[in-house]
C-alpha atoms as a PDB file:
ATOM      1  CA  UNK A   1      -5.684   2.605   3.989  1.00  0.00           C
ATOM      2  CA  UNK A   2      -6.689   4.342   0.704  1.00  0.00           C
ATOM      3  CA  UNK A   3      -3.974   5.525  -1.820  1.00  0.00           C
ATOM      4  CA  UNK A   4      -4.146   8.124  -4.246  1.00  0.00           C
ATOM      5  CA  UNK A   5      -1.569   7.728  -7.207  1.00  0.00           C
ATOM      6  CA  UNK A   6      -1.156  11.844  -7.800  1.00  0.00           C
ATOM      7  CA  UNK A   7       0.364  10.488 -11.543  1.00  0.00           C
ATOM      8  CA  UNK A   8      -2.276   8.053 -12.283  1.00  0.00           C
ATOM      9  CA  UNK A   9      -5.039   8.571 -15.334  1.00  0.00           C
ATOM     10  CA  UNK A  10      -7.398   7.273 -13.042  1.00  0.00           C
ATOM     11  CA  UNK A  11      -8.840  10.815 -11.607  1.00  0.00           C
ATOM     12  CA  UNK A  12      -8.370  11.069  -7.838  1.00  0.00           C
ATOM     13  CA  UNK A  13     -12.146  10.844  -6.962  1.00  0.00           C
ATOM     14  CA  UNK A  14     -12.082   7.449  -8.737  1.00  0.00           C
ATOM     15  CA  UNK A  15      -9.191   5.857  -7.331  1.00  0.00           C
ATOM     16  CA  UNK A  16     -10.765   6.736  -3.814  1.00  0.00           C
ATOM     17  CA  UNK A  17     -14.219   5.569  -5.279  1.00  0.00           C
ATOM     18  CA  UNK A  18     -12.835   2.209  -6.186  1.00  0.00           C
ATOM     19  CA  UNK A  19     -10.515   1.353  -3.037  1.00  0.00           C
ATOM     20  CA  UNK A  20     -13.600   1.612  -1.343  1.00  0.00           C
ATOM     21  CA  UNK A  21     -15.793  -0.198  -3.342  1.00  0.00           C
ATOM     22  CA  UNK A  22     -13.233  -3.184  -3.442  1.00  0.00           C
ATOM     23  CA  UNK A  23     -12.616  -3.222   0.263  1.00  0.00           C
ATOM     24  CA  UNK A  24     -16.799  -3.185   0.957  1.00  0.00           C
ATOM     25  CA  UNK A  25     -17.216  -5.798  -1.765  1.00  0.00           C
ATOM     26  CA  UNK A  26     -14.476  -7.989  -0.920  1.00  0.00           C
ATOM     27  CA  UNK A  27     -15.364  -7.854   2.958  1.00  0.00           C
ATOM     28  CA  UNK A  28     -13.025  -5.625   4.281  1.00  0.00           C
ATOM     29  CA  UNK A  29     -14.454  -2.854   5.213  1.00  0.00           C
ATOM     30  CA  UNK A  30     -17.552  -4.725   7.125  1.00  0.00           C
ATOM     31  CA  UNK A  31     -21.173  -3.790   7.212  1.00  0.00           C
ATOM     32  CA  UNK A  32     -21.164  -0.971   9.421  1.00  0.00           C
ATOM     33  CA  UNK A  33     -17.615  -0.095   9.510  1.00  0.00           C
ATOM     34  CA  UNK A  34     -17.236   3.693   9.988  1.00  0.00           C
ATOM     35  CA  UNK A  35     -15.342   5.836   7.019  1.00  0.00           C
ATOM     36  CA  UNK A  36     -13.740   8.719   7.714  1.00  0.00           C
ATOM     37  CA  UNK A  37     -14.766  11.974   7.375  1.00  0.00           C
ATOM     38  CA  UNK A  38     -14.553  13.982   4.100  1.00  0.00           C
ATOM     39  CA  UNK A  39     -12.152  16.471   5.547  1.00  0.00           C
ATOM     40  CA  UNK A  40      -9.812  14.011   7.314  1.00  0.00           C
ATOM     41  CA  UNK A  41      -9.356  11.709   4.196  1.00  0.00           C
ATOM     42  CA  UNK A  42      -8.891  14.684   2.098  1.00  0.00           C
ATOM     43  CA  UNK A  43      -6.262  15.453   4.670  1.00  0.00           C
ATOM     44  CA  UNK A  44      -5.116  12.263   4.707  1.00  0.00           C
ATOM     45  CA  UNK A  45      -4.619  11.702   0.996  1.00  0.00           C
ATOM     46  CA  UNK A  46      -3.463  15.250   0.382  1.00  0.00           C
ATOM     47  CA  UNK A  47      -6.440  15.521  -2.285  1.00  0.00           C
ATOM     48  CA  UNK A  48      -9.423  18.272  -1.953  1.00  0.00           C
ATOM     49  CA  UNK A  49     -12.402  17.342  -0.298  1.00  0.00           C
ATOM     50  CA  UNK A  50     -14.400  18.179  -2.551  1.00  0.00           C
ATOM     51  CA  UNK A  51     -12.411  15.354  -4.213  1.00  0.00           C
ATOM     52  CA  UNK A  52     -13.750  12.714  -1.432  1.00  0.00           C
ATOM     53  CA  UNK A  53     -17.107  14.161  -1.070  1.00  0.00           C
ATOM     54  CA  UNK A  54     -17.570  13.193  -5.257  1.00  0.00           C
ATOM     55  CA  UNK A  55     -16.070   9.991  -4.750  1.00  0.00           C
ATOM     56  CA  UNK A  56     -18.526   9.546  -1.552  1.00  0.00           C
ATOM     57  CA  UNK A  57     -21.450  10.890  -3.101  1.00  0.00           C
ATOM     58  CA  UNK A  58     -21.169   8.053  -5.978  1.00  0.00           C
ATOM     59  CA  UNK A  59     -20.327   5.499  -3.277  1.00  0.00           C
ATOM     60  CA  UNK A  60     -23.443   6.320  -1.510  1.00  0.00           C
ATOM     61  CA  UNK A  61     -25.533   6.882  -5.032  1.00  0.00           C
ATOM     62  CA  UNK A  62     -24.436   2.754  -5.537  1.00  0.00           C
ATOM     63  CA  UNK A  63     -25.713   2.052  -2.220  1.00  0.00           C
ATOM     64  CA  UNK A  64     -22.516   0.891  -0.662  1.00  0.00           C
ATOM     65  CA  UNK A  65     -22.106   3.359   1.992  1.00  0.00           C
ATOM     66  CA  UNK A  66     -24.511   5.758   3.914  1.00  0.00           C
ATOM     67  CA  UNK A  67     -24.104   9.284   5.514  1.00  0.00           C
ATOM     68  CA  UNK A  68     -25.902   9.424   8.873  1.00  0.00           C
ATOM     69  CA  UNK A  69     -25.799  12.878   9.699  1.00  0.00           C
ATOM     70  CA  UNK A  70     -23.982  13.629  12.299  1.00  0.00           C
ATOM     71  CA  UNK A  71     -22.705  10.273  13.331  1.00  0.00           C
ATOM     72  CA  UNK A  72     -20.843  10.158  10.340  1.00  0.00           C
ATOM     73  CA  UNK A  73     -20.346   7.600   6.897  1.00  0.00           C
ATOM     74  CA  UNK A  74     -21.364   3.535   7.252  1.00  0.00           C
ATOM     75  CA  UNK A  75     -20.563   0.758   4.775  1.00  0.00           C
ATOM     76  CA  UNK A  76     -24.066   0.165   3.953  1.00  0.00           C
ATOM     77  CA  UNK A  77     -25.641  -3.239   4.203  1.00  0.00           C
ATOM     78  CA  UNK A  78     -26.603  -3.145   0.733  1.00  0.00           C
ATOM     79  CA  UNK A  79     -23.131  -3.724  -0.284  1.00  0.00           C
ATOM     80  CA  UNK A  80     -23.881  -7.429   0.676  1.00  0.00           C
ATOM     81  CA  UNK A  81     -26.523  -7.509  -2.051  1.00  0.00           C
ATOM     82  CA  UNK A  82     -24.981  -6.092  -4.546  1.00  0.00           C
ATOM     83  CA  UNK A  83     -22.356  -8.573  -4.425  1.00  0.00           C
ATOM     84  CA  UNK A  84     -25.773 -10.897  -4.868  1.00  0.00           C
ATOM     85  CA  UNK A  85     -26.882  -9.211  -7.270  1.00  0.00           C
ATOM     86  CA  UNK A  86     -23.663  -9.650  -9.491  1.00  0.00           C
ATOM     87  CA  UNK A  87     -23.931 -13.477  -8.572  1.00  0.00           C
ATOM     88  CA  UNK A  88     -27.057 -13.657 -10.197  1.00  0.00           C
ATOM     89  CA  UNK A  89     -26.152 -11.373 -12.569  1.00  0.00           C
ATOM     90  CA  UNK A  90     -22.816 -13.633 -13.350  1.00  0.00           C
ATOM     91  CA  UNK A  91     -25.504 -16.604 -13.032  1.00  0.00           C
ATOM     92  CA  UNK A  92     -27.724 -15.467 -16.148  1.00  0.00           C
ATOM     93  CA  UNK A  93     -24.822 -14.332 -18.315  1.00  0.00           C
ATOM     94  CA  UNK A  94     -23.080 -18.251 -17.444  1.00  0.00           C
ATOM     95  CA  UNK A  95     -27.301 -19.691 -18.665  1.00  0.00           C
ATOM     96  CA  UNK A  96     -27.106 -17.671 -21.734  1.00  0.00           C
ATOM     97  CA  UNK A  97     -23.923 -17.607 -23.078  1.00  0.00           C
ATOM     98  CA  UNK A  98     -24.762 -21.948 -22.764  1.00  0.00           C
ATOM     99  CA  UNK A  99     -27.852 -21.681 -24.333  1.00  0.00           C
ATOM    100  CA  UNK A 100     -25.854 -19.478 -27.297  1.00  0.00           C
ATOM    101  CA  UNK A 101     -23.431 -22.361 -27.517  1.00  0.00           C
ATOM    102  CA  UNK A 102     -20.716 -19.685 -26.556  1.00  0.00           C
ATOM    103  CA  UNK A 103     -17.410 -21.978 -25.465  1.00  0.00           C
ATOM    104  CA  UNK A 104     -16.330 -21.171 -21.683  1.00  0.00           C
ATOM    105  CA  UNK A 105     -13.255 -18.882 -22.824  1.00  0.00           C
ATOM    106  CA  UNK A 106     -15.599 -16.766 -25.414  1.00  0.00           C
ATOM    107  CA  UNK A 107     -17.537 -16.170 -22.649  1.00  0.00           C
ATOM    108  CA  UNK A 108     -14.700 -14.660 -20.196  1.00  0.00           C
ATOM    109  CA  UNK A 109     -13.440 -12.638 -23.405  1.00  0.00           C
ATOM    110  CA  UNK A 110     -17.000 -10.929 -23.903  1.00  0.00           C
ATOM    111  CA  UNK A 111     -16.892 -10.320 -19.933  1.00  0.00           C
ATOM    112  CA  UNK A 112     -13.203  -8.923 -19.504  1.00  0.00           C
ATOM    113  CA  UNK A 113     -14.198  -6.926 -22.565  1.00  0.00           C
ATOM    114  CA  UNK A 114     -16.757  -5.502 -20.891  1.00  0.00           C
ATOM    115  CA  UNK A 115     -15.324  -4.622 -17.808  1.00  0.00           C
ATOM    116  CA  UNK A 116     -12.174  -2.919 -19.584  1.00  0.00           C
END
């Protein structure tokens, strides 16, 4: 189940917009897997729904989920390769910080810099 911390800095749309991206990327939510609708998790979470439907809207702009009219919200399949693409992605930065003669913990500093 997705959280919402109401006294979090994290705005709500993004807290909802990142339990969901974890759960596709890490496998839990499954290719396919049905989310619920805007108005229930709104419900749900005690948030607005126009809340969700941002948080939805960038979920489906990245490609991991998709709204199929009626029948509701998928996990998309292309949540599989974007989890290839940041293996390749991981694979070129691991190439090029070698060929800079960057040591292996410069390297991870640079990257958990960059991801805040």
């Amino acid at each position: 189940m997705v959280r919402v911390d109401p006294n979090s800095s994290v705005p709500p749309f993004e807290q909802v917009r990142t339990a969901y991206a974890e759960r596709i990327n890490d496998g839990t939510l499954p290719v396919g897997a049905k989310l619920p609708t805007v108005r229930k998790l709104a419900e749900d979470l005690g948030i607005a729904p126009n809340t969700v439907a941002k948080a939805y809207r960038e979920l489906e702009g990245a490609g991991l989920i998709e709204t199929r009219g009626r029948a509701g919200t998928f996990v998309s399949s292309v949540g599989d390769e974007s989890r290839e693409q940041a293996r390749r992605a991981a694979a070129d930065y691991a190439a090029l910080t070698r060929k800079l003669g960057l040591g292996r913990d410069e390297a991870r500093a640079i990257i958990d810099a960059a991801l805040g």
